[in-house]
Protein backbone atom coordinates (compact mmCIF):
# COMPACT_ATOMS: atom_id res chain seq x y z
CA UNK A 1 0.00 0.00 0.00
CA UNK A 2 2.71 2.13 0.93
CA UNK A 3 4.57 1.77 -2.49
CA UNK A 4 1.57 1.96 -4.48
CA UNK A 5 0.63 5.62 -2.37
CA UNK A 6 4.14 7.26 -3.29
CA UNK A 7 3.76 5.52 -7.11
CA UNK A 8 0.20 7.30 -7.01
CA UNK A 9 2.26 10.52 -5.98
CA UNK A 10 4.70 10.33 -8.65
CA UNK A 11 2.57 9.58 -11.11
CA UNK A 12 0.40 12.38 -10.42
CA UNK A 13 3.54 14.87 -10.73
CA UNK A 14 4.09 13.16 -14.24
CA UNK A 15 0.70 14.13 -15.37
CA UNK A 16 0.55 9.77 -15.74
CA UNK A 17 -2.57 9.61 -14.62
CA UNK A 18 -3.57 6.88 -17.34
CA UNK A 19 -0.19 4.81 -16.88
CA UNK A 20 -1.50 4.64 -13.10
CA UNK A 21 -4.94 3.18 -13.20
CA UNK A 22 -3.49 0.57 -16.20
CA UNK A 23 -1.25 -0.36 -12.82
CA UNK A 24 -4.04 -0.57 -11.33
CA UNK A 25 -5.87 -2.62 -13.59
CA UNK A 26 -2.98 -5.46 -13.55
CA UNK A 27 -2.78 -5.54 -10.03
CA UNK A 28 -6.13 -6.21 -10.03
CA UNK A 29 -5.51 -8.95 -13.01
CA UNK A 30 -2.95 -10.67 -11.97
CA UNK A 31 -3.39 -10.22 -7.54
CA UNK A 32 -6.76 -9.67 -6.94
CA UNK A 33 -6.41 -10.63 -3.12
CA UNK A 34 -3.47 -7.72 -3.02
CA UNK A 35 -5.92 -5.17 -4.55
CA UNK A 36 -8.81 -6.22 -2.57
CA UNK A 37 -7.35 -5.37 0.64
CA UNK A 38 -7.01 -2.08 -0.36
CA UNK A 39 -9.90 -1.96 -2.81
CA UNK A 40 -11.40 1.67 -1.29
CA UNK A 41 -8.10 3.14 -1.68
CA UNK A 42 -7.44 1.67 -5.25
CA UNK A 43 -10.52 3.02 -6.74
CA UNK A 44 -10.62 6.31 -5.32
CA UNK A 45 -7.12 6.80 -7.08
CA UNK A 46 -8.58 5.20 -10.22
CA UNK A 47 -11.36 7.65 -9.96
CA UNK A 48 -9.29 10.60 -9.90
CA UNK A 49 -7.22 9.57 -12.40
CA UNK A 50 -10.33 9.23 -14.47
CA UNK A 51 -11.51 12.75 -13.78
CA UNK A 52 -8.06 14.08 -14.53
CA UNK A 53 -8.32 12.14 -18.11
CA UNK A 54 -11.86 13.72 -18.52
CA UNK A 55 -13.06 9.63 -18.83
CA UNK A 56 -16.45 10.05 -17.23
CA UNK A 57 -17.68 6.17 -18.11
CA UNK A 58 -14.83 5.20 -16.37
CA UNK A 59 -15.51 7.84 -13.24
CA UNK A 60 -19.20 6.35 -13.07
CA UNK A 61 -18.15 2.73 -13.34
CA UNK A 62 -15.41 2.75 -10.32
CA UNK A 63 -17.57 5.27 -8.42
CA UNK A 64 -20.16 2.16 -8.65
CA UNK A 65 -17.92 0.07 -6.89
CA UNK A 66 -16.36 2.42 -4.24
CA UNK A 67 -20.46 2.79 -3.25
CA UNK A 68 -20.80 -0.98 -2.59
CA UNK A 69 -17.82 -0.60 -0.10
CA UNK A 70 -18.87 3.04 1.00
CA UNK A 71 -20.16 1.26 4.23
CA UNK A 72 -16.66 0.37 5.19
CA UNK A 73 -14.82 2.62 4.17
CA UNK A 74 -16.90 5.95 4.58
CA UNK A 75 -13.97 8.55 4.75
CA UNK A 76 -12.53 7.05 1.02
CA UNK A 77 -15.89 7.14 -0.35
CA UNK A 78 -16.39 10.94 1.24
CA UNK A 79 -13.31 12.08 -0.97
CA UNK A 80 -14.76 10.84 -3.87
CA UNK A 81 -18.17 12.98 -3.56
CA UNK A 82 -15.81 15.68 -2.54
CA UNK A 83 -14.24 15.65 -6.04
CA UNK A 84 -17.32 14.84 -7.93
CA UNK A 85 -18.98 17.23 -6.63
CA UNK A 86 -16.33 19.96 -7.39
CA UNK A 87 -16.38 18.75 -10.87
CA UNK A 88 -20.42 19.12 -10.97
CA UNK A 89 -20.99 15.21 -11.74
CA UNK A 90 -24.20 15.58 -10.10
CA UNK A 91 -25.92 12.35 -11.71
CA UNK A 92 -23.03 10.33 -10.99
CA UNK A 93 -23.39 11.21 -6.99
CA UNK A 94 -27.01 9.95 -7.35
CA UNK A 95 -26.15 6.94 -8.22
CA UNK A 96 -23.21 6.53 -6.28
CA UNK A 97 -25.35 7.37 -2.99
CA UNK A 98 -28.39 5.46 -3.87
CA UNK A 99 -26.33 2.54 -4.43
CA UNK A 100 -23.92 3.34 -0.90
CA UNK A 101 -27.18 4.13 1.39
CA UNK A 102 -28.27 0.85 2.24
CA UNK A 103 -24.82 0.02 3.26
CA UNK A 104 -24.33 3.66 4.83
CA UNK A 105 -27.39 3.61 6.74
CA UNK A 106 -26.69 0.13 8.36
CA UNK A 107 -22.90 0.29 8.93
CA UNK A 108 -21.82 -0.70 12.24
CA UNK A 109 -18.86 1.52 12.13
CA UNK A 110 -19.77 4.95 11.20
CA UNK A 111 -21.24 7.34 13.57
CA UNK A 112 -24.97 8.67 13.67
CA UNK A 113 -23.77 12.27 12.59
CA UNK A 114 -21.77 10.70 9.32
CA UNK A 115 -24.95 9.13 8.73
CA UNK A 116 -27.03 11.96 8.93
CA UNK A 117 -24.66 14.10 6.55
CA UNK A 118 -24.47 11.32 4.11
CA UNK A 119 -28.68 11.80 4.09
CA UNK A 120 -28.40 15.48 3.93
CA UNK A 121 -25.79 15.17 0.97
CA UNK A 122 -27.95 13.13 -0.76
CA UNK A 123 -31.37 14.76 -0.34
CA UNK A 124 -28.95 17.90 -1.67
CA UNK A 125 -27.73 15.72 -5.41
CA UNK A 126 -31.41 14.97 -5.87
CA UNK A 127 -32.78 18.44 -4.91
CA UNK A 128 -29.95 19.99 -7.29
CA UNK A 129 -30.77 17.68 -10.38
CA UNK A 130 -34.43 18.17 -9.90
CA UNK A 131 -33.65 21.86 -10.53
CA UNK A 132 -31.24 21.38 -13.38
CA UNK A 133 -33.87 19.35 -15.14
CA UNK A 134 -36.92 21.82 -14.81
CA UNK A 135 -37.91 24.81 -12.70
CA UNK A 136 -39.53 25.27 -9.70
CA UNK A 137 -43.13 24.69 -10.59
CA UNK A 138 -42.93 21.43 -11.45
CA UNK A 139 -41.32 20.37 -8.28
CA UNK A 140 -44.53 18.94 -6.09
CA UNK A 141 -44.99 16.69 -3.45
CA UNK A 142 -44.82 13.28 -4.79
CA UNK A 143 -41.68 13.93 -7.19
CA UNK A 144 -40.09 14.99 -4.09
CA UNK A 145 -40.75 12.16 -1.89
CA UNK A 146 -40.38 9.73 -4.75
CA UNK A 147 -37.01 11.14 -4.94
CA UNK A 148 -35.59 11.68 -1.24
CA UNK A 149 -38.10 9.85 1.16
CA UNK A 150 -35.03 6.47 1.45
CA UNK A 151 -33.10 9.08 3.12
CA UNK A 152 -35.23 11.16 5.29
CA UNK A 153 -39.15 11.54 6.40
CA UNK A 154 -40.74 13.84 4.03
CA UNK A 155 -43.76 15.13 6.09
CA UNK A 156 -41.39 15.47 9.01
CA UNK A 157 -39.34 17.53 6.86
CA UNK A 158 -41.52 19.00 3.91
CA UNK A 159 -41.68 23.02 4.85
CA UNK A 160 -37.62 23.15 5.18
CA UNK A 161 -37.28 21.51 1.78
CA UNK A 162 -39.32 23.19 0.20
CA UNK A 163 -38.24 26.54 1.32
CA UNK A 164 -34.99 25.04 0.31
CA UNK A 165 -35.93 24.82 -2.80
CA UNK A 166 -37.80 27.77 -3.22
CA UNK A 167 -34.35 29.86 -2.07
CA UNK A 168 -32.19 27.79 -4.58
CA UNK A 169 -34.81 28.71 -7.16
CA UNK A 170 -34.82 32.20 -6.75
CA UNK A 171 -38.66 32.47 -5.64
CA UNK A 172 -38.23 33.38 -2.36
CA UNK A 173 -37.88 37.47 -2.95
CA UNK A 174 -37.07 37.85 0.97
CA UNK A 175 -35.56 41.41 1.73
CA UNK A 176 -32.96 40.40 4.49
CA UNK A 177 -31.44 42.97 6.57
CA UNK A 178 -28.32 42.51 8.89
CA UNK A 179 -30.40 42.06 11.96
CA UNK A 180 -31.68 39.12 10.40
CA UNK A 181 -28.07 38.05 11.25
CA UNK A 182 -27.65 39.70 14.36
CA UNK A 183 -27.32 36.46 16.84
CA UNK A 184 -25.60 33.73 15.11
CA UNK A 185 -24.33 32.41 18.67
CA UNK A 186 -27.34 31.69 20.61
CA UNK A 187 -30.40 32.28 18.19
CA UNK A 188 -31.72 29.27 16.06
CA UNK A 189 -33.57 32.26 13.86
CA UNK A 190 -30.43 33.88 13.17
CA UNK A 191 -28.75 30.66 12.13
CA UNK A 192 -31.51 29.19 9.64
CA UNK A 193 -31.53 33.16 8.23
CA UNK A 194 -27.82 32.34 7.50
CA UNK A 195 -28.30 29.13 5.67
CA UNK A 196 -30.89 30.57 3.59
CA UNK A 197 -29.30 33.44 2.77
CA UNK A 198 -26.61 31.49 1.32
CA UNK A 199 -28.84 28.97 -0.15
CA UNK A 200 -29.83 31.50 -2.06
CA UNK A 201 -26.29 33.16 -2.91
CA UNK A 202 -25.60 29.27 -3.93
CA UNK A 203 -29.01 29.54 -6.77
CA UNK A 204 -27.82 32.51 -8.01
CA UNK A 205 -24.11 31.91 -8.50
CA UNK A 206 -25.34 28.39 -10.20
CA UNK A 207 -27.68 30.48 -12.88
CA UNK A 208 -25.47 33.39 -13.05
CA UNK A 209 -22.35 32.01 -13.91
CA UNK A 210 -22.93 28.27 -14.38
CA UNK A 211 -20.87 27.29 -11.60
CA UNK A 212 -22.23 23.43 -10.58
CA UNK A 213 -24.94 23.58 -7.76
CA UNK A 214 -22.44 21.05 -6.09
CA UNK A 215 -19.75 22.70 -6.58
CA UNK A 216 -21.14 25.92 -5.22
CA UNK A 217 -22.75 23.96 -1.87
CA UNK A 218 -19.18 22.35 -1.36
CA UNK A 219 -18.23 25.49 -0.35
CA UNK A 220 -21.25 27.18 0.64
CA UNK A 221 -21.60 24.74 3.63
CA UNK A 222 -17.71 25.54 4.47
CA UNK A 223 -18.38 29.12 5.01
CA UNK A 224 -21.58 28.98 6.98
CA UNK A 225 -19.50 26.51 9.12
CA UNK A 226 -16.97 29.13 9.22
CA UNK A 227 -19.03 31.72 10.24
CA UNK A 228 -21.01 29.81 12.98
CA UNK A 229 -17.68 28.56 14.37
CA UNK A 230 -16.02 32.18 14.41
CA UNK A 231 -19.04 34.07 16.41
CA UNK A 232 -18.72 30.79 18.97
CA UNK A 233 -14.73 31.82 19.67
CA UNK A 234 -13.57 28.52 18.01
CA UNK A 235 -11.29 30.23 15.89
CA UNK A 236 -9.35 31.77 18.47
CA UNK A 237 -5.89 31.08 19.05
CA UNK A 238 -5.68 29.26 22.89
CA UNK A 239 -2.50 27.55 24.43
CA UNK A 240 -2.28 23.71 24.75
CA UNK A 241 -2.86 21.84 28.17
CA UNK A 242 1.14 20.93 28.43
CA UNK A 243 1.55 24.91 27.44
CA UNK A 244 -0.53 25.95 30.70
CA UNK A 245 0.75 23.14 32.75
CA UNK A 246 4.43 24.23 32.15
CA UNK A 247 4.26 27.63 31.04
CA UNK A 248 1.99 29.24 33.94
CA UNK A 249 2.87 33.11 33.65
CA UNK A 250 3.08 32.82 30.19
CA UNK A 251 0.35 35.52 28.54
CA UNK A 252 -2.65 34.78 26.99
CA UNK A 253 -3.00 34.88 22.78
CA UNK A 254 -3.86 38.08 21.87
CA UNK A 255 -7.70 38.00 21.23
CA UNK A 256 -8.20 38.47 17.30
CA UNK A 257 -9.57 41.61 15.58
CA UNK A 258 -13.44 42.28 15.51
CA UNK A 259 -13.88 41.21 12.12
CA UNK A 260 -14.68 43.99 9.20
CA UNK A 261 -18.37 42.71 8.58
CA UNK A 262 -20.68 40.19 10.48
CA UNK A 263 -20.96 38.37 7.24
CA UNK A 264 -17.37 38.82 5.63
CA UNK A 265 -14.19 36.35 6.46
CA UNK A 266 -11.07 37.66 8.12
CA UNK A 267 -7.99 36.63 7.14
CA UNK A 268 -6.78 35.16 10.67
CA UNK A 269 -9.93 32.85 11.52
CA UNK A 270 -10.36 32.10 7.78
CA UNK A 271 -6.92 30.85 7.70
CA UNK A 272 -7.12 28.95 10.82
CA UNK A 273 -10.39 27.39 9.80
CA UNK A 274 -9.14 26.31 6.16
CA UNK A 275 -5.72 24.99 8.41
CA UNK A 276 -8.17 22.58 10.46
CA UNK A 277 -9.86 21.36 6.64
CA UNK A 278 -6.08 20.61 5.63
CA UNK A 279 -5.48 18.33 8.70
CA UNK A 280 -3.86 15.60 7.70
CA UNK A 281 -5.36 12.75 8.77
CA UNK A 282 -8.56 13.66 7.22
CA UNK A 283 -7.86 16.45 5.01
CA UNK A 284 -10.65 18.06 3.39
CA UNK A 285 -8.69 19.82 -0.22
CA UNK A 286 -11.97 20.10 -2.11
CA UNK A 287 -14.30 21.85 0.62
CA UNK A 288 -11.05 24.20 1.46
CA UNK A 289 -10.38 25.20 -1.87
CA UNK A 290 -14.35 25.54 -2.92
CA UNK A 291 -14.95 28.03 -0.01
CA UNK A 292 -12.00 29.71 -0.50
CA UNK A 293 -12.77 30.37 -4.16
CA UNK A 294 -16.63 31.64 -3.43
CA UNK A 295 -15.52 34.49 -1.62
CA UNK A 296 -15.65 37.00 -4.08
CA UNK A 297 -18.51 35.96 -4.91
CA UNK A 298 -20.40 35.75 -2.00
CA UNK A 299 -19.08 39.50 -1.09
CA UNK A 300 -20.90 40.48 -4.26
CA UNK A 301 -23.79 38.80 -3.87
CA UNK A 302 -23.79 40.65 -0.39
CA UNK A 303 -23.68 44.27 -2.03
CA UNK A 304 -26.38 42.77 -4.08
CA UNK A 305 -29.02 42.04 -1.13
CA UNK A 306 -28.07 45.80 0.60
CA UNK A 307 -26.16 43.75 2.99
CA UNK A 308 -22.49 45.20 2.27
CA UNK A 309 -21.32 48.54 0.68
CA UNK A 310 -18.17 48.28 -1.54
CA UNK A 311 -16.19 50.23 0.42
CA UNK A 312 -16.27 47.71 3.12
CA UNK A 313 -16.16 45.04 0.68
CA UNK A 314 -12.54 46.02 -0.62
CA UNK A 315 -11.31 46.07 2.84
CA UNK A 316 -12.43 42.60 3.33
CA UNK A 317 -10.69 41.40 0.05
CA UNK A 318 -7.31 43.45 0.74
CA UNK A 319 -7.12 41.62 3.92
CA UNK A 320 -8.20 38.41 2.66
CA UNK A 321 -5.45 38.63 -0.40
CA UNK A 322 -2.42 37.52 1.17
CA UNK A 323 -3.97 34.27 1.61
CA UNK A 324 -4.21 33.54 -1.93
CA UNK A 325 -0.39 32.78 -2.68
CA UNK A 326 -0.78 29.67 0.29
CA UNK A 327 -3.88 28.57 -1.73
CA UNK A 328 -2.38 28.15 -4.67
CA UNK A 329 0.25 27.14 -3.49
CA UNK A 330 -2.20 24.02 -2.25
CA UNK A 331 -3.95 23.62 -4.81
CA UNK A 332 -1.14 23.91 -7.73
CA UNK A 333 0.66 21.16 -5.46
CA UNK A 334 -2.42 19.14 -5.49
CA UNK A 335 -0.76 17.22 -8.81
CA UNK A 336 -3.84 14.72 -8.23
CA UNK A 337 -6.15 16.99 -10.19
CA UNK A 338 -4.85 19.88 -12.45
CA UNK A 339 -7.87 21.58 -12.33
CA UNK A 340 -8.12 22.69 -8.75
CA UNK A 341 -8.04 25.97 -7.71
CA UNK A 342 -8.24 27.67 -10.92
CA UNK A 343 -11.05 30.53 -9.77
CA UNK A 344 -8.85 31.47 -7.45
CA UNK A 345 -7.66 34.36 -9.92
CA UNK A 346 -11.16 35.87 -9.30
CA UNK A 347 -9.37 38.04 -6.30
C-alpha cells in the first residue's frame, strides 16, 4: 500500500494519470487478493485519475464500486463525492449514494452524525438535479418524496425543503437585513436566516455564472461553518494543556480583531479554519479550496441584497489577499487533479 501511495504521488507529478490506473488494472488482473485489501483506496485513485483524463464512463463505473464498499470505508468514499462534486458530476453522486445508502445507513462503524450528513448530501444531489432538469413549478410533493423519502421523512421535513428549494430557485424574494443576522451564537432564527441566505447566494451563482450547484454547496456549507464557528470563539488562538501546565505566567493569545463585517471572512480565523480542513489525517482539499474560491462571490452577492457597501467590501478582500499565494500554493501542489483551484484568480 505504501509503495503503491508514493507511485500514485509520482505519477500524479508526471501528469501519468492513465499509466496509473493501467497499474491498477494489472494488479487487479494478476493479484486480486493484493488489490482487494485495499480496494477503497485503489478506486478512489482510479477515480481521480479518471476525472483528470476527462473519462467520465470510467468515473461512473469505479464510483459504482467504491459505493458498494462506501459502508466500510466511509472517509474514502467521502473524498470521492468531494471531487465529484467539485467537478459538478451531479448524476453520478445519485447513483453513487443510492447505491452506498443501504450500506451507509446500516454500517456498524460509522457514527450517527456521518450518517445523517451522508442523508443530507444526498437529499442535496437529488434536490440539485431536480432543478437542473426543470424549474420550480414542477417540483410537487410526490416527485419529491419519490425522490428523497429512502433518506429522510418527508412530512417530518416538507416546509424546510421546500423553502430550500424555493431559495435555490430564486422564488423566495425575501428582503434580508443585517439584523436578520444579528445572533448567530445563541439564536436558532439567526442561524436558519444564515443558511438561507446562502442557499440563495448558492441559486444565483449556479444560474449566473454556471458554476455546478455542487460545486457551489461544497463550499457554501464551508463558510456557513466558518461563520457559525467564528461568532462561537472557536477560531481563536488558545494555548495547549502541556503549554498551561508548564508555562503558567506565560500571557494569553492576543484575542483576534473584531472582524470587518458580520458576514465577511477575516484573514486570521479564515486561515485557521481552512488549516483545520487541511489536517492531515482527514484532510478536506476540495471543501477548502471551494470556499476559498466563493468568496468574491459571496461579497458580491452581499452588495447585491443591501447587505455590504463596496467600500467595506474592498477592505475585506485586501485583507483576505495575502492568503491567496498559500492557496495556490495548495492547490497547484495538489498534482492529483490539475484543475483545482483555478477561480482562485477571481481576487
Amino acid at each position: 500500500f505504501d509503495l503503491l501511495t508514493d507511485i500514485f504521488a509520482e505519477a500524479a507529478k508526471k501528469q501519468e494519470y492513465d499509466r496509473f490506473n493501467g497499474l491498477l488494472d494489472t494488479l487487479k488482473q494478476r493479484l486480486p487478493d493484493v488489490y482487494a485489501e485495499n480496494k477503497s483506496y485503489n478506486l478512489d485513485w482510479w477515480i481521480s485519475n479518471a476525472l483528470a483524463l476527462g473519462q467520465d464512463d470510467v468515473v461512473r463505473t469505479k464510483m459504482e464500486e467504491l459505493s458498494e464498499v462506501a459502508g466500510k470505508d466511509i472517509d474514502v468514499f467521502g473524498w470521492s463525492v468531494d471531487r465529484l462534486s467539485y467537478h459538478g458530476h451531479v448524476k453520478i453522486l445519485i447513483d453513487a449514494m443510492r447505491i452506498a445508502w443501504p450500506k451507509v445507513e446500516n454500517s456498524q462503524n460509522i457514527m450517527d452524525w456521518a450518517i445523517d450528513d451522508f442523508s443530507i448530501n444526498s437529499l442535496d444531489f437529488e434536490i440539485f438535479n431536480l432543478l437542473d432538469q426543470s424549474n420550480n413549478t414542477e417540483i410537487n410533493d410526490k416527485i419529491l418524496k419519490d425522490r428523497i423519502g429512502s433518506y429522510i421523512n418527508f412530512e417530518d421535513n416538507k416546509e424546510i425543503i421546500n423553502k430550500t428549494i424555493e431559495f435555490l430557485s430564486g422564488q423566495a424574494e425575501h428582503q434580508w437585513k443585517i439584523d436578520d443576522f444579528s445572533d448567530l451564537k445563541d439564536s436558532k432564527e439567526s442561524k436558519t436566516s444564515l443558511v438561507l441566505l446562502s442557499r440563495e447566494f448558492c441559486g444565483e451563482l449556479h444560474r449566473g455564472k454556471g458554476i455546478p450547484l455542487t460545486k457551489v454547496e461544497l463550499g457554501r456549507n464551508e463558510l456557513v461553518q466558518y461563520f457559525v464557528k467564528r461568532v462561537d470563539g472557536e477560531l481563536v488562538q488558545k494555548r495547549s494543556m502541556m503549554d498551561m501546565v508548564f508555562n503558567p505566567n506565560k500571557p494569553e493569545p492576543k484575542k483576534p480583531r473584531p472582524p470587518l463585517h458580520l458576514l465577511c471572512p477575516d484573514r486570521e480565523t479564515l486561515d485557521r479554519f481552512l488549516a483545520k480542513s487541511l489536517d492531515s489525517f482527514n484532510p478536506q482539499i476540495y471543501k477548502a479550496v471551494a470556499c476559498f474560491e466563493l468568496v468574491p462571490d459571496w461579497l458580491q452577492f452581499l452588495i447585491s441584497r443591501e447587505l455590504l457597501d463596496e467600500k467595506t467590501c474592498e477592505k475585506v478582500l485586501s485583507n483576505l489577499r495575502p492568503m491567496i499565494a498559500d492557496i495556490q500554493k495548495i492547490s497547484s501542489g495538489y498534482h492529483v487533479d490539475p484543475y483545482l483551484g483555478q477561480a482562485i484568480r477571481e481576487f
